[in-house]
Structure formats: structure tokens, C-alpha cells
N, C-alpha and C. Protein backbone atom coordinates (compact mmCIF):
# COMPACT_ATOMS: atom_id res chain seq x y z
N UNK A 1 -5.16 5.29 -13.40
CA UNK A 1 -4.49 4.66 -12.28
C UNK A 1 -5.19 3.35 -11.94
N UNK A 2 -4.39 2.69 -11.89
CA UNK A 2 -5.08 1.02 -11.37
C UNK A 2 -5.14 1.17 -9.62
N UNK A 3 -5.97 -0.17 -9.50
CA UNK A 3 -6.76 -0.07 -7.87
C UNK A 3 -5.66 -0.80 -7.40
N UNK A 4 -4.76 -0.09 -6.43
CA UNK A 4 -4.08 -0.75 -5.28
C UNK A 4 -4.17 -1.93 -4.65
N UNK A 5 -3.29 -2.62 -4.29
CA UNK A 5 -3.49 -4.23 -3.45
C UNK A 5 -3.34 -3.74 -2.04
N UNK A 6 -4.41 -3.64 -1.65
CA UNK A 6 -3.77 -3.99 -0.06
C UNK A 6 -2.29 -4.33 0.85
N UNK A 7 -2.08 -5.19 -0.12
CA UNK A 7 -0.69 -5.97 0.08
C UNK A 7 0.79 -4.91 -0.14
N UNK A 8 0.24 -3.80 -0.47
CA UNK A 8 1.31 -3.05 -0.53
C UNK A 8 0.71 -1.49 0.45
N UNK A 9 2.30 -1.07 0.80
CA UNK A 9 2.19 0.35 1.84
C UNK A 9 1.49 1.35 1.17
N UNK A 10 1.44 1.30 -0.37
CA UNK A 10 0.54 2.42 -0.89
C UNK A 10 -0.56 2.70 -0.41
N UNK A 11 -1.10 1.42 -0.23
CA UNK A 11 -2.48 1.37 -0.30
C UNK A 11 -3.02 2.54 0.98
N UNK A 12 -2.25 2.26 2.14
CA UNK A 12 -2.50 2.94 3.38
C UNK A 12 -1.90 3.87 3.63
N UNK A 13 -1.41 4.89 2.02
CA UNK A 13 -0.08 6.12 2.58
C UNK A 13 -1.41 7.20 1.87
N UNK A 14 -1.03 8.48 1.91
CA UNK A 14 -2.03 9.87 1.55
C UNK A 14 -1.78 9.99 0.22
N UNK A 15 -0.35 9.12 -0.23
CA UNK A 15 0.15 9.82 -1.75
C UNK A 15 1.14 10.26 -1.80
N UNK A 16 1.67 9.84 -3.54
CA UNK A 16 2.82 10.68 -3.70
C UNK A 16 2.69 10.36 -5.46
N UNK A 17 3.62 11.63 -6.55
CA UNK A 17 3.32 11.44 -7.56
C UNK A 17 3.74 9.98 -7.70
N UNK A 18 4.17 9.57 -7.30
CA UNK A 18 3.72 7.46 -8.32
C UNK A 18 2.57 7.52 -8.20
N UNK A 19 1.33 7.68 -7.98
CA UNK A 19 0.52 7.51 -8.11
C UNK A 19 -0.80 7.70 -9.38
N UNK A 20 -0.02 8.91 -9.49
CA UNK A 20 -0.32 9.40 -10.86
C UNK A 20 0.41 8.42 -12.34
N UNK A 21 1.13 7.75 -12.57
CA UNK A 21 1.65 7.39 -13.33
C UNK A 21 0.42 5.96 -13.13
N UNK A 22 0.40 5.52 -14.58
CA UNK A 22 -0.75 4.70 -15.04
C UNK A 22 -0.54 3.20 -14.90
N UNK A 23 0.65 2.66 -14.84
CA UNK A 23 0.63 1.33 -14.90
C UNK A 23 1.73 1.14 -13.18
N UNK A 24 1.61 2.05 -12.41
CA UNK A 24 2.18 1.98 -11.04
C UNK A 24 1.07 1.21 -10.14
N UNK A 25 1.72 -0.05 -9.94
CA UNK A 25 1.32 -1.21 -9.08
C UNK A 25 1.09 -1.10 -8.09
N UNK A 26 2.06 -0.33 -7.17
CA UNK A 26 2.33 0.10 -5.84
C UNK A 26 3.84 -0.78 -5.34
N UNK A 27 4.38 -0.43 -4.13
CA UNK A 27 5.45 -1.10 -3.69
C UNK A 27 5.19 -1.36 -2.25
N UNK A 28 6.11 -2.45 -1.85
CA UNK A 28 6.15 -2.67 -0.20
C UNK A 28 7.12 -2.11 0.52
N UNK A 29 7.96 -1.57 0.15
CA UNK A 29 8.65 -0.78 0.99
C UNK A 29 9.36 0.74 0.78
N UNK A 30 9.09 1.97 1.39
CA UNK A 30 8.51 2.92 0.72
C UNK A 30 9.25 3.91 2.05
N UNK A 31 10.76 5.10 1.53
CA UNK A 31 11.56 5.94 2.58
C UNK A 31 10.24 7.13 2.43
N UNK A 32 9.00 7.75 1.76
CA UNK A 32 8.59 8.55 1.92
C UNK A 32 7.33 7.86 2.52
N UNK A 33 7.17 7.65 3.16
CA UNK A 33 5.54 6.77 3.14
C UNK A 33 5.16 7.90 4.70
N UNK A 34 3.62 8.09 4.26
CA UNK A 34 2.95 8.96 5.09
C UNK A 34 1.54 7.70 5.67
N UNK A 35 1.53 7.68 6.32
CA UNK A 35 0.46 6.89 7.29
C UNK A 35 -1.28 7.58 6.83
N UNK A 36 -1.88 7.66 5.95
CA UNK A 36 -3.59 7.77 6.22
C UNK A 36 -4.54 6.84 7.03
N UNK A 37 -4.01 5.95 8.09
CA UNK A 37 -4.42 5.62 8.72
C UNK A 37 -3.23 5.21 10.14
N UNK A 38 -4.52 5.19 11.47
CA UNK A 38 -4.17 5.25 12.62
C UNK A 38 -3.27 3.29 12.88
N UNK A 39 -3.93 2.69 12.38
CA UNK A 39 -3.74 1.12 12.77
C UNK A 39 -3.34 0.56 11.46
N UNK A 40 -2.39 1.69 10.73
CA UNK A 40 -2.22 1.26 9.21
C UNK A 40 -1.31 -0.42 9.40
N UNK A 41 -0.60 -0.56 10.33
CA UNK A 41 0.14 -1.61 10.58
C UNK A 41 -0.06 -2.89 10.28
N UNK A 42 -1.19 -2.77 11.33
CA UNK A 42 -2.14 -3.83 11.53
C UNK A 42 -2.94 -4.36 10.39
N UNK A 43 -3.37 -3.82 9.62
CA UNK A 43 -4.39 -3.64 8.40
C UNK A 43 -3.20 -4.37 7.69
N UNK A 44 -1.98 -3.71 7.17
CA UNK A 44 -1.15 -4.01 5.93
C UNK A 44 -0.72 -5.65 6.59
N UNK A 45 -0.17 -5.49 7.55
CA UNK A 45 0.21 -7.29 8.15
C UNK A 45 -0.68 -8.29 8.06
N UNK A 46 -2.43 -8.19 8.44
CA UNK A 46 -3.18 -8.98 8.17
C UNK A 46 -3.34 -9.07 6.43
N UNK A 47 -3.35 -7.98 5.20
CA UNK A 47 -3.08 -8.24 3.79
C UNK A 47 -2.24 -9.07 3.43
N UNK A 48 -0.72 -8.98 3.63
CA UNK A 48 0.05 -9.85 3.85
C UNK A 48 0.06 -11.50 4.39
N UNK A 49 -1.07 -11.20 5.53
CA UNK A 49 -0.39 -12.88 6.20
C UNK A 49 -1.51 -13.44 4.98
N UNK A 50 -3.12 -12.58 4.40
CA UNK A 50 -4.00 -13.15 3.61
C UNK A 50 -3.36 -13.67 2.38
N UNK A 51 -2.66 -12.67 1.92
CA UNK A 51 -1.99 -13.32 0.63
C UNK A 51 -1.22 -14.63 0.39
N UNK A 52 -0.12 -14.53 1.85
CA UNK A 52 0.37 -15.54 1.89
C UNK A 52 -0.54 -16.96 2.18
N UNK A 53 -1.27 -17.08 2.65
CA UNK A 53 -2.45 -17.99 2.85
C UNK A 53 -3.20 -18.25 1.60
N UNK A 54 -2.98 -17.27 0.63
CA UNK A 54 -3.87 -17.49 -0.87
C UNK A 54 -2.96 -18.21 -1.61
């Protein structure tokens, strides 16, 4: 499994089998997405505004 971007909802969900599959990037927008964090919001919007700034 490759290391997640920030820049995507994976990064801040508990999991789901995509994850297991080997060349899965991650995605930004996601109908099963589970929250592993409290201020996941906040975190993924500041990845975002960084990228866009890169």
C-alpha cells in the first residue's frame, strides 16, 4: 500500500478495503467515509488550501 496524501479524505477515514489494493492513491470524495479524527475537517481543508499554494 502506498502512503496517503493528506490531500485526500482517506487519509483521515479508519478504512475501507481500497485500502488494501496496492496502487490505490486515495480519493476526495468518499459516500462511505468514517471520520478517525475529531477536527478531521479542519486538517483536510488546510492540506488542500497547502497544495493549492504549492
Amino acid at each position: 500500500m502506498k502512503q496517503l496524501e493528506k490531500d485526500t479524505v482517506c487519509y483521515y477515514c479508519y478504512g475501507c478495503n481500497k485500502l488494501l489494493l496496492e496502487n490505490f492513491n486515495g480519493i476526495k470524495h468518499c459516500n462511505g467515509f468514517a471520520p478517525a479524527y475529531s477536527n478531521w475537517q479542519e486538517r483536510y481543508y488546510k492540506a488542500l488550501k497547502e497544495e493549492k499554494n504549492e
